[in-house]
C-alpha atoms as a PDB file:
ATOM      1  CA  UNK A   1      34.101 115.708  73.441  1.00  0.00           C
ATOM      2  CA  UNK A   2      33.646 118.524  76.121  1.00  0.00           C
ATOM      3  CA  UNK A   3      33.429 122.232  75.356  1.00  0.00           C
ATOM      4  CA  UNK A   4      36.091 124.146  77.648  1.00  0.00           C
ATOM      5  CA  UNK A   5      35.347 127.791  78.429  1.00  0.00           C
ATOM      6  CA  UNK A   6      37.345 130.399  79.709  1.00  0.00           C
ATOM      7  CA  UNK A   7      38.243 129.953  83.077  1.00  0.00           C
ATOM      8  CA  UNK A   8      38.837 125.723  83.065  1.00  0.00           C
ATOM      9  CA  UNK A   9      42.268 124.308  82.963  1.00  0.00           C
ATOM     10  CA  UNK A  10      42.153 123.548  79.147  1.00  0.00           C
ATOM     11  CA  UNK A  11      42.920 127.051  78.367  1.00  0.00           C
ATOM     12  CA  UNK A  12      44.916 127.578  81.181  1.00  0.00           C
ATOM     13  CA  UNK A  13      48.788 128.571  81.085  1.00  0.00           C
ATOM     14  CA  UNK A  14      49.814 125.767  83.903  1.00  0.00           C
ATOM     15  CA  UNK A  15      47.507 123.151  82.115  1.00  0.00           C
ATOM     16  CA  UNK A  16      50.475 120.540  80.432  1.00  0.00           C
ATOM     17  CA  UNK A  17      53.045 123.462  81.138  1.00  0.00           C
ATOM     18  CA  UNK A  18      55.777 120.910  80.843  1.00  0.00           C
ATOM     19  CA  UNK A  19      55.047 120.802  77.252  1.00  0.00           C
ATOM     20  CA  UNK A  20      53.334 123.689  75.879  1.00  0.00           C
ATOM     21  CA  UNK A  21      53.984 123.374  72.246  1.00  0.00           C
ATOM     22  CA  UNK A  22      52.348 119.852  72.758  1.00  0.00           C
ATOM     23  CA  UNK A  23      49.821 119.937  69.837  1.00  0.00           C
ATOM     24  CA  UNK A  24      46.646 118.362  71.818  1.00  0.00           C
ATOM     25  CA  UNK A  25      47.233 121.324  73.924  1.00  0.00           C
ATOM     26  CA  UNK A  26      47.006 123.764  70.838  1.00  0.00           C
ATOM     27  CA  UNK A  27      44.078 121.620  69.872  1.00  0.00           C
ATOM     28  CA  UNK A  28      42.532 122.071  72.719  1.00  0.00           C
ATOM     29  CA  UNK A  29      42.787 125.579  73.114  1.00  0.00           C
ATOM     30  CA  UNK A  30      42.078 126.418  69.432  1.00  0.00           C
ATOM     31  CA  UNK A  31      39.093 124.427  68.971  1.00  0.00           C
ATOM     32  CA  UNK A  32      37.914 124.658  72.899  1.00  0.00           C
ATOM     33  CA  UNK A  33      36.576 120.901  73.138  1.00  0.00           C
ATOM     34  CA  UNK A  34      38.956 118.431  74.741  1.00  0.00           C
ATOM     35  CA  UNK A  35      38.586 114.232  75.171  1.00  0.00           C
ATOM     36  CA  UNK A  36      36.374 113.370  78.535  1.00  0.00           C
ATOM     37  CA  UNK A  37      39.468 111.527  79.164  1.00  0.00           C
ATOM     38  CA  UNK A  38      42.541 113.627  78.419  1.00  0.00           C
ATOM     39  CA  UNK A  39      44.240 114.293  81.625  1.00  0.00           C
ATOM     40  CA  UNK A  40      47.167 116.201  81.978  1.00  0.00           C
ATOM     41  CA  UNK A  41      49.774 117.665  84.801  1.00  0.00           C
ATOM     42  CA  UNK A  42      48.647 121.127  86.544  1.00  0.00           C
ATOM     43  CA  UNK A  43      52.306 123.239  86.891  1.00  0.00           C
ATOM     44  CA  UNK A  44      50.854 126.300  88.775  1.00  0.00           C
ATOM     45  CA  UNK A  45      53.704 127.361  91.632  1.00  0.00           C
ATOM     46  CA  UNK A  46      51.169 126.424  94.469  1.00  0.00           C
ATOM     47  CA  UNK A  47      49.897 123.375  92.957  1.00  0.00           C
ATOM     48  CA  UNK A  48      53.290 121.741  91.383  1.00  0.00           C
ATOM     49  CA  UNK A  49      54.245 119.876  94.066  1.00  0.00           C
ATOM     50  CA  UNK A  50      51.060 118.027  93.988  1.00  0.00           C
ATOM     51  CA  UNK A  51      51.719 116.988  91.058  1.00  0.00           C
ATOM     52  CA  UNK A  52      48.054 116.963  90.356  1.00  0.00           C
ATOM     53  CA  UNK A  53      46.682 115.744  87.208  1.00  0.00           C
ATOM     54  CA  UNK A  54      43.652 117.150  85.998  1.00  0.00           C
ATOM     55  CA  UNK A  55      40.883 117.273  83.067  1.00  0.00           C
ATOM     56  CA  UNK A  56      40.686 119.896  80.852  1.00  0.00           C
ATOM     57  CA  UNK A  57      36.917 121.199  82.564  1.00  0.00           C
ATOM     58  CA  UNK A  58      39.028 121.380  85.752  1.00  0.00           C
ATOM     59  CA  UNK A  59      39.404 124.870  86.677  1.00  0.00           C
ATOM     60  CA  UNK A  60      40.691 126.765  90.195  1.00  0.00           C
ATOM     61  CA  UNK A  61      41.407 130.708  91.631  1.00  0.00           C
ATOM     62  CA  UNK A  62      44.804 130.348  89.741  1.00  0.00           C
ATOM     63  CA  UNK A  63      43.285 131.211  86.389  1.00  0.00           C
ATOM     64  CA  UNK A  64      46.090 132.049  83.827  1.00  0.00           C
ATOM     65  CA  UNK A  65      45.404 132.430  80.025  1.00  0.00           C
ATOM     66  CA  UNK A  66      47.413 130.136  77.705  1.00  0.00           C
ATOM     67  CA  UNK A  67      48.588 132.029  74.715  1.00  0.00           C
ATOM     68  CA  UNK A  68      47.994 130.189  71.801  1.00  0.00           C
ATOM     69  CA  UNK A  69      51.084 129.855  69.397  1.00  0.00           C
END
């Protein structure tokens, strides 16, 4: 497991945005430690096209807080 802090894509708003109720997300972002291996789509406005998949230690300048539910 890998401890996320603030700032890296696991606690990000655009991290899995196509499914934010997902409940690895809330997992995630409760207990801030993700799987090395989890991967998931980044949906920030400048990224989406990319369609880039990242890990939840990714991080970039597009920063958004996820509000946990």
């Amino acid at each position: 497991m890998l401890h996320i802090h603030e700032g890296q894509c696991g606690l990000c708003t655009h991290f899995g945005e196509e499914h934010p109720q997902d409940q690895r997300l809330t997992h995630i972002r409760t207990s801030m430690e993700a799987d090395e291996e989890f991967v998931d789509i980044c949906g920030h406005p400048l990224l989406e096209r990319l369609h880039l998949k990242v890990t939840a230690t990714s991080g970039c300048d597009g920063f958004e807080p996820a509000v946990v539910h």
